[in-house]
N, C-alpha and C. Protein backbone atom coordinates (compact mmCIF):
# COMPACT_ATOMS: atom_id res chain seq x y z
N UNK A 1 -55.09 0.15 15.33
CA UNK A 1 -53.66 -0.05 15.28
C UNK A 1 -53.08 0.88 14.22
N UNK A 2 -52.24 1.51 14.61
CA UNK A 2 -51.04 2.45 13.70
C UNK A 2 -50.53 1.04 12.36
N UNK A 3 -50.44 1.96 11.44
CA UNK A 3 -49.87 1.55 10.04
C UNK A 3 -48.10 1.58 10.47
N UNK A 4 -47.77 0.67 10.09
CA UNK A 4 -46.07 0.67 10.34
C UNK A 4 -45.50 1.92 9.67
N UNK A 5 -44.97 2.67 10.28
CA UNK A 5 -44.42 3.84 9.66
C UNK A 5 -43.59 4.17 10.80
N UNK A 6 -42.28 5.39 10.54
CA UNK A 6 -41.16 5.74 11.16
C UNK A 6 -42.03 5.98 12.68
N UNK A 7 -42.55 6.55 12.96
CA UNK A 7 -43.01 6.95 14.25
C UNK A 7 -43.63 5.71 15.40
N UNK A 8 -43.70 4.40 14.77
CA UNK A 8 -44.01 3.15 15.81
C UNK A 8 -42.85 2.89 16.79
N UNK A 9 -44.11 1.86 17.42
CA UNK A 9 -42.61 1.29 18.60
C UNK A 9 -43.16 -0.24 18.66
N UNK A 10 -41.55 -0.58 18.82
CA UNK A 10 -41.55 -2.58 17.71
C UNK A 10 -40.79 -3.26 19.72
N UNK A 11 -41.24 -4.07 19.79
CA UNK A 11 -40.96 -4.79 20.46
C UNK A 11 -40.32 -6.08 19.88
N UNK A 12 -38.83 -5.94 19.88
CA UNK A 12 -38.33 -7.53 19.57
C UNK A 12 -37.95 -8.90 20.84
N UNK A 13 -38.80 -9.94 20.02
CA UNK A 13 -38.97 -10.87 21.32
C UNK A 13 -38.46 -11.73 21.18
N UNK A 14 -37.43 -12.27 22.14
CA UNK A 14 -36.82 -13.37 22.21
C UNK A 14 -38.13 -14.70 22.91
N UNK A 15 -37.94 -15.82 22.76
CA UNK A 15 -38.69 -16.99 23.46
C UNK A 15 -38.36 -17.36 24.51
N UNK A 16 -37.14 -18.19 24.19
CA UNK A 16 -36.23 -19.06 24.92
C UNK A 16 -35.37 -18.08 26.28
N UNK A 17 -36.50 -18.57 27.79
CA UNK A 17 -35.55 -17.32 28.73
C UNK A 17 -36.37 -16.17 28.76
N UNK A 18 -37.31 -16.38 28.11
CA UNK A 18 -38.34 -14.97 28.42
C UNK A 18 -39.65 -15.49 28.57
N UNK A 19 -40.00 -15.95 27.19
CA UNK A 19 -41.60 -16.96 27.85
C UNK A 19 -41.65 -18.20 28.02
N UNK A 20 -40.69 -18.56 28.64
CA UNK A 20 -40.53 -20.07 29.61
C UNK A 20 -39.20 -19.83 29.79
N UNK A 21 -38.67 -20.41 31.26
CA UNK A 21 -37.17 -20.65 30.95
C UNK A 21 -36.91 -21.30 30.33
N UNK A 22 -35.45 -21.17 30.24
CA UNK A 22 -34.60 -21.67 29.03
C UNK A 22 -34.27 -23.28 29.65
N UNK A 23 -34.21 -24.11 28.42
CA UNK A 23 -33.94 -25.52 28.48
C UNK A 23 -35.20 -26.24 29.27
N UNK A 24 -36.09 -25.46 29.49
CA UNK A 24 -37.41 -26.31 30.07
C UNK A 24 -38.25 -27.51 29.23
N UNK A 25 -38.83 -28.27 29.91
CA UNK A 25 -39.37 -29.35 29.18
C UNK A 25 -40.38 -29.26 28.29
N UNK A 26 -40.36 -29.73 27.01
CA UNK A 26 -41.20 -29.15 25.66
C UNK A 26 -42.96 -28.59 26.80
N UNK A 27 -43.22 -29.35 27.26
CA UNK A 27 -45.19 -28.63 28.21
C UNK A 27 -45.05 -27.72 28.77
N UNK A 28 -43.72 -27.00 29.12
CA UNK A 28 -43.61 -25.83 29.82
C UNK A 28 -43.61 -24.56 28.37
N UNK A 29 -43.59 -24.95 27.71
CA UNK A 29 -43.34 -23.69 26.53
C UNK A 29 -43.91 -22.77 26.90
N UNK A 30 -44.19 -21.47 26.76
CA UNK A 30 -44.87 -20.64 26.59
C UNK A 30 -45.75 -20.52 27.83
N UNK A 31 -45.13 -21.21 29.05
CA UNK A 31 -46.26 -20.96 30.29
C UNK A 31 -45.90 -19.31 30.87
N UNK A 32 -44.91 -18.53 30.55
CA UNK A 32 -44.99 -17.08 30.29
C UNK A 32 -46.34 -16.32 29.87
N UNK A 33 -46.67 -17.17 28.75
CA UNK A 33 -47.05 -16.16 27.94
C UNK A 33 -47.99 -15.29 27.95
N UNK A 34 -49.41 -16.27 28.94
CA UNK A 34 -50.42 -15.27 29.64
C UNK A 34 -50.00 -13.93 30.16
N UNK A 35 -48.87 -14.22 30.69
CA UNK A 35 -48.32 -12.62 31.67
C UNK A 35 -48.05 -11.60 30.62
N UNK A 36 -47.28 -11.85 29.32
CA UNK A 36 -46.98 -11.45 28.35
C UNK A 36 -47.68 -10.48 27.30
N UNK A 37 -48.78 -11.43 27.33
CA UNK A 37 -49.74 -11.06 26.16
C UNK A 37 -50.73 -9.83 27.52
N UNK A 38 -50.84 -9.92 28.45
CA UNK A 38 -51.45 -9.37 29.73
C UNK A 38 -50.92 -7.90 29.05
N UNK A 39 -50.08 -7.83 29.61
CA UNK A 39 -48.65 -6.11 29.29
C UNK A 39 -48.92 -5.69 28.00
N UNK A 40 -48.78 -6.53 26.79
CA UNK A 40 -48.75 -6.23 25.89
C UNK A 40 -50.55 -5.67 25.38
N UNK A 41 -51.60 -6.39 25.83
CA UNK A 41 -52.84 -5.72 25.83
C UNK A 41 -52.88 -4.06 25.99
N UNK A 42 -51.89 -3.79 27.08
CA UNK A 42 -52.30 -2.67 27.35
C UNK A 42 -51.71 -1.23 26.59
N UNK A 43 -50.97 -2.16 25.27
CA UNK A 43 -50.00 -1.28 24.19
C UNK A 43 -50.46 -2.06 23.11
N UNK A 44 -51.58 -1.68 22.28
CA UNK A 44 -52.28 -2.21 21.40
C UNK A 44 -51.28 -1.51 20.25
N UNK A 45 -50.76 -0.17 20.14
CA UNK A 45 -50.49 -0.14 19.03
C UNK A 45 -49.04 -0.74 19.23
N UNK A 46 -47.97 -1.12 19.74
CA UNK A 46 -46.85 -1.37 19.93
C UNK A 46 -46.95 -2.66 18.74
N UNK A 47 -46.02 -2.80 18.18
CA UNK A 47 -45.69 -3.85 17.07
C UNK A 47 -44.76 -5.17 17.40
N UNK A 48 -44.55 -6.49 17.43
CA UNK A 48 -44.33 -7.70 17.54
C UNK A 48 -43.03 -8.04 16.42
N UNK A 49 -41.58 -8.54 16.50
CA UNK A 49 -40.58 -8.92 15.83
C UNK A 49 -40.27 -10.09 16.77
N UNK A 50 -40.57 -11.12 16.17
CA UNK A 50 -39.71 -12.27 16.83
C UNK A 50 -38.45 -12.03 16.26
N UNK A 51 -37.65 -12.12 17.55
CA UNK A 51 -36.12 -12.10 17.44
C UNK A 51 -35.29 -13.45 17.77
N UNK A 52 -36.23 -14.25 18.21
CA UNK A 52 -35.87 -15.47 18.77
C UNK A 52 -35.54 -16.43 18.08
N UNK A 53 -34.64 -17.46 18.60
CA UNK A 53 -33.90 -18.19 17.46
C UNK A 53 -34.87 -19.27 17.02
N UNK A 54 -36.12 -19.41 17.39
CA UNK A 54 -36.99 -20.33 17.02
C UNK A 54 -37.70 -19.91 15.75
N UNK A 55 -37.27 -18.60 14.96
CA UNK A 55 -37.39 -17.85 13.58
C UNK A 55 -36.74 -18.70 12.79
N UNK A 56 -35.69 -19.56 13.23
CA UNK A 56 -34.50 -20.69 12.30
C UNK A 56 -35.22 -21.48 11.90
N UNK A 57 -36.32 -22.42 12.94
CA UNK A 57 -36.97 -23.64 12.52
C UNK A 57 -38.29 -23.50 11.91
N UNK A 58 -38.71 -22.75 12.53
CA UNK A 58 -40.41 -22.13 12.64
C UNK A 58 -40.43 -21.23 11.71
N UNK A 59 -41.56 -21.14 10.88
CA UNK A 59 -42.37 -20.11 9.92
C UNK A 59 -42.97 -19.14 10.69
N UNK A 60 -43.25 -17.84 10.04
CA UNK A 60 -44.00 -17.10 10.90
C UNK A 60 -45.56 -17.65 11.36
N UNK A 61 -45.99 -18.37 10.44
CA UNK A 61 -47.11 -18.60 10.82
C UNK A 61 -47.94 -19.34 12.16
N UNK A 62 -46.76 -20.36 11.89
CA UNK A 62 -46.64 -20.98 13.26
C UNK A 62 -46.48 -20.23 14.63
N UNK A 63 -45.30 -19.63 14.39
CA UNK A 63 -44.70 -18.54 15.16
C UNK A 63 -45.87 -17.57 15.67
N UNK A 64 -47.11 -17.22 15.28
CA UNK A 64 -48.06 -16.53 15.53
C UNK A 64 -49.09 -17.43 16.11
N UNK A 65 -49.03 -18.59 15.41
CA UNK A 65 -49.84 -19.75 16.71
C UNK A 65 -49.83 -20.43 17.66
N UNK A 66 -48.72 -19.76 18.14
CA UNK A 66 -48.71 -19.69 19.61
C UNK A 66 -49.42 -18.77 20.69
N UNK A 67 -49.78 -17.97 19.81
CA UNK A 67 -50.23 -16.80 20.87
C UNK A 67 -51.52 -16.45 20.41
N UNK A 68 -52.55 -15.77 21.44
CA UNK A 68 -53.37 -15.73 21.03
C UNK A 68 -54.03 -14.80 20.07
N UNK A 69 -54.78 -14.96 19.68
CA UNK A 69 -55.23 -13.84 17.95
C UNK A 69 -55.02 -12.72 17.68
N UNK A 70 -55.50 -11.94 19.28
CA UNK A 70 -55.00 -10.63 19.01
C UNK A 70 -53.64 -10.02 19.45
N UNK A 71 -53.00 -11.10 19.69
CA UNK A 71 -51.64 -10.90 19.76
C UNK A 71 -50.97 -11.39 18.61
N UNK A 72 -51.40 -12.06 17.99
CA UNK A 72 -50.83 -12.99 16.94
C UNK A 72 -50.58 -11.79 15.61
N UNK A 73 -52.12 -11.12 15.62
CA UNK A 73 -52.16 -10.25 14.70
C UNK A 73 -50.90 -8.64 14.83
N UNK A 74 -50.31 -8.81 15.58
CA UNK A 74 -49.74 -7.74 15.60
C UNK A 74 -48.01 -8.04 15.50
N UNK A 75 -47.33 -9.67 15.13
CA UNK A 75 -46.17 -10.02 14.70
C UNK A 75 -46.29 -9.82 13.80
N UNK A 76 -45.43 -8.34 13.53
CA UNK A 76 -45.20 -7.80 11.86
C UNK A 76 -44.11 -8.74 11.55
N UNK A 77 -43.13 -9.82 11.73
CA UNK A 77 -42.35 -10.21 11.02
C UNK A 77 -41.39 -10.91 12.03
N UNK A 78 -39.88 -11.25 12.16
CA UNK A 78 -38.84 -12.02 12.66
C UNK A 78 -38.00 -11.04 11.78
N UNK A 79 -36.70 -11.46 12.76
CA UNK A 79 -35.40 -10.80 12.55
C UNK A 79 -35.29 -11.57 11.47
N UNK A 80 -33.78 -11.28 10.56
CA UNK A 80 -33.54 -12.36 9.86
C UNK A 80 -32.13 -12.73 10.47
N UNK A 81 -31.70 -13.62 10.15
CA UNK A 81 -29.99 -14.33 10.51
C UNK A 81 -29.01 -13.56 10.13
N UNK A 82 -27.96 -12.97 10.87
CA UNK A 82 -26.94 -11.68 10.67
C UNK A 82 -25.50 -13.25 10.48
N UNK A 83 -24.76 -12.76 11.38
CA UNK A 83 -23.69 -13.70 10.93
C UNK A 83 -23.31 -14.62 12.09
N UNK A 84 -23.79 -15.48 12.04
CA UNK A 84 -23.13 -16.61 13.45
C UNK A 84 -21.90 -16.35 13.98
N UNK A 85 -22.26 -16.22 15.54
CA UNK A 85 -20.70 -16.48 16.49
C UNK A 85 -19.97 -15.19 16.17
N UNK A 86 -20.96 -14.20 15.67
CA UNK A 86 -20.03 -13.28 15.74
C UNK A 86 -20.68 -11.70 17.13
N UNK A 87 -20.36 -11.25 17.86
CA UNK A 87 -20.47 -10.87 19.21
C UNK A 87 -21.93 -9.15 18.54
N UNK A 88 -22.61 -9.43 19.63
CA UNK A 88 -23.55 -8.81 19.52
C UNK A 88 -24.89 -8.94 17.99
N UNK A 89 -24.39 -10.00 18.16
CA UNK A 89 -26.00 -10.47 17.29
C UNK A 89 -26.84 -10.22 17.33
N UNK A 90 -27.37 -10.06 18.21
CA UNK A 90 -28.95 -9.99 18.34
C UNK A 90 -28.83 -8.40 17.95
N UNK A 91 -28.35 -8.24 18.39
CA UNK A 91 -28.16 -6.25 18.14
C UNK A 91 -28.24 -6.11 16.57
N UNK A 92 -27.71 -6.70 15.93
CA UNK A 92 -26.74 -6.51 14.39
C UNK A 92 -28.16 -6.94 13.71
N UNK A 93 -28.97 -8.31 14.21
CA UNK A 93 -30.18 -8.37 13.64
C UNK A 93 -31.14 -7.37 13.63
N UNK A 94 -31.66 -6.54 14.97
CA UNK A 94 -32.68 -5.95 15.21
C UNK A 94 -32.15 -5.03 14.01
N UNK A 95 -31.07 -4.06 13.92
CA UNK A 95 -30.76 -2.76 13.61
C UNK A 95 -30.92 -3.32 11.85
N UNK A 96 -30.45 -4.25 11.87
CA UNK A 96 -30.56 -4.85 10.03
C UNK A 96 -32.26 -4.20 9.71
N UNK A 97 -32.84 -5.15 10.90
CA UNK A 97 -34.39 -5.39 10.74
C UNK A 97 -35.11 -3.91 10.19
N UNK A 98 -34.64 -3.27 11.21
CA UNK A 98 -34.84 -1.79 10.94
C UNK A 98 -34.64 -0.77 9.84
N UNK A 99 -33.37 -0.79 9.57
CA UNK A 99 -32.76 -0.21 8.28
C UNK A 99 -33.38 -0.68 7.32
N UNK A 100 -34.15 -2.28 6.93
CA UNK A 100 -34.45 -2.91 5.93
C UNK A 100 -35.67 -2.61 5.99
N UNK A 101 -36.30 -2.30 6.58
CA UNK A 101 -37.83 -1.59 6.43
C UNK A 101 -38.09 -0.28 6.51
N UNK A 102 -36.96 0.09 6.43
CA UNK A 102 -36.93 2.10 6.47
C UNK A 102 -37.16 2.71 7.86
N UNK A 103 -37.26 2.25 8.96
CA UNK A 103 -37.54 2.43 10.41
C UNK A 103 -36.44 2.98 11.15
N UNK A 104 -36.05 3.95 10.85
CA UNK A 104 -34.68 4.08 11.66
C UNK A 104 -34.64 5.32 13.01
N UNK A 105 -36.46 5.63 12.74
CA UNK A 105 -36.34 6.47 13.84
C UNK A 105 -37.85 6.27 14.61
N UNK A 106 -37.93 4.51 14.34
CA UNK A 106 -39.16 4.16 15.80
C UNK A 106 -37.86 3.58 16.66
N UNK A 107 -39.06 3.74 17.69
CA UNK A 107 -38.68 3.12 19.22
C UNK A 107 -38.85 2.21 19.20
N UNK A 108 -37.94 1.44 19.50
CA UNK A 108 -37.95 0.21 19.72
C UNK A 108 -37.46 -0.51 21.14
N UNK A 109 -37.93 -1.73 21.64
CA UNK A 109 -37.07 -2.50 22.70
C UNK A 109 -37.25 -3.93 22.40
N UNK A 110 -36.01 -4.58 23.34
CA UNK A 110 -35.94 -6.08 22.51
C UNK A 110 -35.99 -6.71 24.46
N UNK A 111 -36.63 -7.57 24.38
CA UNK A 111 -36.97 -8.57 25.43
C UNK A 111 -36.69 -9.72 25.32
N UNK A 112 -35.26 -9.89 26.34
CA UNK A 112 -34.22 -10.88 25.65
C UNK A 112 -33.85 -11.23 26.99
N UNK A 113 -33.31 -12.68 26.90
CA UNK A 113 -32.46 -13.58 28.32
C UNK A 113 -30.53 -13.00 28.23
N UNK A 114 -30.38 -12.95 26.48
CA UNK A 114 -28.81 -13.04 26.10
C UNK A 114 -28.44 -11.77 26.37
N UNK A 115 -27.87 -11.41 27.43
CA UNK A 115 -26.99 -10.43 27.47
C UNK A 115 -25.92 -10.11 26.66
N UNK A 116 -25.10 -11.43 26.47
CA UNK A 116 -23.85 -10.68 25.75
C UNK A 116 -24.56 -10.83 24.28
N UNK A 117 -25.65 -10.37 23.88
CA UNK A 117 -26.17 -10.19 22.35
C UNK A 117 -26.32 -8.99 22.09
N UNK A 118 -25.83 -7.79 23.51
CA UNK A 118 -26.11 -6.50 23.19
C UNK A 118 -24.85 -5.76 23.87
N UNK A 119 -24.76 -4.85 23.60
CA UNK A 119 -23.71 -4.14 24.41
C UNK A 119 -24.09 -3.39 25.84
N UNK A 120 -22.96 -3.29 26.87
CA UNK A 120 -23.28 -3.64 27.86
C UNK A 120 -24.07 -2.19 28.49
N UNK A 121 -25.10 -2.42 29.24
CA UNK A 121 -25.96 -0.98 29.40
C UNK A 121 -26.84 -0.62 28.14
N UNK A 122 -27.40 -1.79 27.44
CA UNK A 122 -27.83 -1.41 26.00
C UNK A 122 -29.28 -0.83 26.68
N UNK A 123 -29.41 0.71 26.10
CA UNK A 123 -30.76 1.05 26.66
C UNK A 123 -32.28 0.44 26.02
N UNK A 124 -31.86 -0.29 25.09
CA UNK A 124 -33.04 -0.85 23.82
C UNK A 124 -33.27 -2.36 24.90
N UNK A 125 -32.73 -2.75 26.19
CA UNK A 125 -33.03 -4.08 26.39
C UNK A 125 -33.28 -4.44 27.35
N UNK A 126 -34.73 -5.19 27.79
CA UNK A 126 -35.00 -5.46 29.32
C UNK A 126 -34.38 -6.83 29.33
N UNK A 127 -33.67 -7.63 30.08
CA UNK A 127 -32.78 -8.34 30.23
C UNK A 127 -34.33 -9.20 31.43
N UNK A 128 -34.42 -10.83 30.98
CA UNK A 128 -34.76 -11.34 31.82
C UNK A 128 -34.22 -12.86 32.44
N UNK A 129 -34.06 -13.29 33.34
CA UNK A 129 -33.63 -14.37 33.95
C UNK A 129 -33.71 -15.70 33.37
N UNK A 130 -32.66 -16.01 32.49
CA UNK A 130 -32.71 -17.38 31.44
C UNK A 130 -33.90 -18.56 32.77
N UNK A 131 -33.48 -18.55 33.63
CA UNK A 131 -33.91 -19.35 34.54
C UNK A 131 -35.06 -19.48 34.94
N UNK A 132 -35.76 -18.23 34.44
CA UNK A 132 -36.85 -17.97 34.42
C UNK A 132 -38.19 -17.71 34.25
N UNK A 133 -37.70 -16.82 33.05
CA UNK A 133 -38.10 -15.76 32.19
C UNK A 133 -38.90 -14.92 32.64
N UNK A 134 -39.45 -14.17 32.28
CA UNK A 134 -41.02 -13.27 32.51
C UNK A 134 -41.33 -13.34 34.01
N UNK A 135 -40.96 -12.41 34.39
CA UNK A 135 -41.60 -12.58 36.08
C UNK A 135 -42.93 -11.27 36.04
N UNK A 136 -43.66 -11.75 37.28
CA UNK A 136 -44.92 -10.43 37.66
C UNK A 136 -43.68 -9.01 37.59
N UNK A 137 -42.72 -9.33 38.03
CA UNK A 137 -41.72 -8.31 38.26
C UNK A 137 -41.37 -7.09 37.02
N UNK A 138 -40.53 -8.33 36.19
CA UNK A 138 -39.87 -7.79 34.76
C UNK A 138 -41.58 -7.29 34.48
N UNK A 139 -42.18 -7.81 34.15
CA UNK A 139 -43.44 -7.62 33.77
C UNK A 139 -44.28 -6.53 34.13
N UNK A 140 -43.79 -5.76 34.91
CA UNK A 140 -44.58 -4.12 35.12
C UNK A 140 -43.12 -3.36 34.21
N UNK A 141 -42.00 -3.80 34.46
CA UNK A 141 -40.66 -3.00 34.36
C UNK A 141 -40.99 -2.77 32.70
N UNK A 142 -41.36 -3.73 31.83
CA UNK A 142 -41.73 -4.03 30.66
C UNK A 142 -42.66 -3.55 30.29
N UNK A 143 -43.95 -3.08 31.08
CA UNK A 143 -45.15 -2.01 31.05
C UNK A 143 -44.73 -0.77 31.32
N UNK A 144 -43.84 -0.18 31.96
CA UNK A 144 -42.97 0.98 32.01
C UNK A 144 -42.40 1.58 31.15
N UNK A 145 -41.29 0.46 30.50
CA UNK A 145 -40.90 0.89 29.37
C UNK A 145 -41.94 1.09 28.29
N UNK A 146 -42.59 0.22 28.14
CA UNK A 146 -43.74 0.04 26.98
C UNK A 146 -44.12 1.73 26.96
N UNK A 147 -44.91 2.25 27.99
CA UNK A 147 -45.63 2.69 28.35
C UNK A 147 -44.56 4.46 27.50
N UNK A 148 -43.67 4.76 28.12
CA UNK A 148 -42.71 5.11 27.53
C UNK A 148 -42.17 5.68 25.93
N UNK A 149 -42.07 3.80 25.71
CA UNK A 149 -41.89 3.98 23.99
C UNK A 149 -43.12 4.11 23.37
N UNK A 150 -44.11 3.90 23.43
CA UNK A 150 -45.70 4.21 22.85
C UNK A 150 -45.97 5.60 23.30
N UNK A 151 -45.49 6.28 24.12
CA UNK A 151 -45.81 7.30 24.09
C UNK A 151 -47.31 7.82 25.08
N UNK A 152 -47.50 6.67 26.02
CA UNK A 152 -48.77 6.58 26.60
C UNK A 152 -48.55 7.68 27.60
């Protein structure tokens, strides 16, 4: 694995709407996530930012025990909280995230349900089905991009 430095590529991950749909019943959590961690195998050096609002309740540590080890090992960190209710958040976090670790010229993409958290046509964002999340589908589209920003 690459040392975090300007030249990586960070994947920021939303939960909620990506690895389970959204509002699903607490046993469905994370039934995404096999497909997830699948894609992401195949971009070992690509780097891990939970962006997801479950960074509010949850520690990172936890936050990494969800997934399995060698996925776990590669969540360099969580966004931090920008300013509530105010339009394009999620955006305002990632780019904070960035600037605050000196990163301002890796690649990055954020894998997110919230559309209006980015501006519209945001090229940094695979957009997946709150209803859903993670399909076999999004899930090559997401190996594409990957494939892409790593430079494979």
């Amino acid at each position: 694995m690459r040392p975090m430095a300007q030249g990586m590529a960070m994947l920021f991950l939303d939960f909620d709407g990506v690895l389970h749909p959204a509002f699903c019943p607490d046993e469905e959590h994370f039934c995404r996530r096999p497909l997830f961690e699948s894609v992401m195998r195949r971009f070992p050096d690509v780097r891990i930012v939970i962006s997801s609002s479950w960074r509010r309740i949850y520690a990172i540590d936890y936050l990494r025990s969800r997934f399995s080890r060698d996925i776990a090992e590669r969540i360099v960190g969580t966004t931090q909280l920008w300013v509530p209710d105010e339009s394009l958040n999620r955006l305002q976090e990632i780019v904070a995230y960035i600037e605050r670790k000196g990163l301002e010229h890796a690649a990055w993409l954020a894998l997110d349900d919230s559309a209006f958290e980015f501006p519209t046509h945001c090229a940094n964002l695979l957009l997946c089905d709150s209803r859903v999340g993670l399909t076999d589908e999004r899930a090559e589209v997401l190996a594409q991009r990957l494939a892409i920003l790593d430079g494979a």
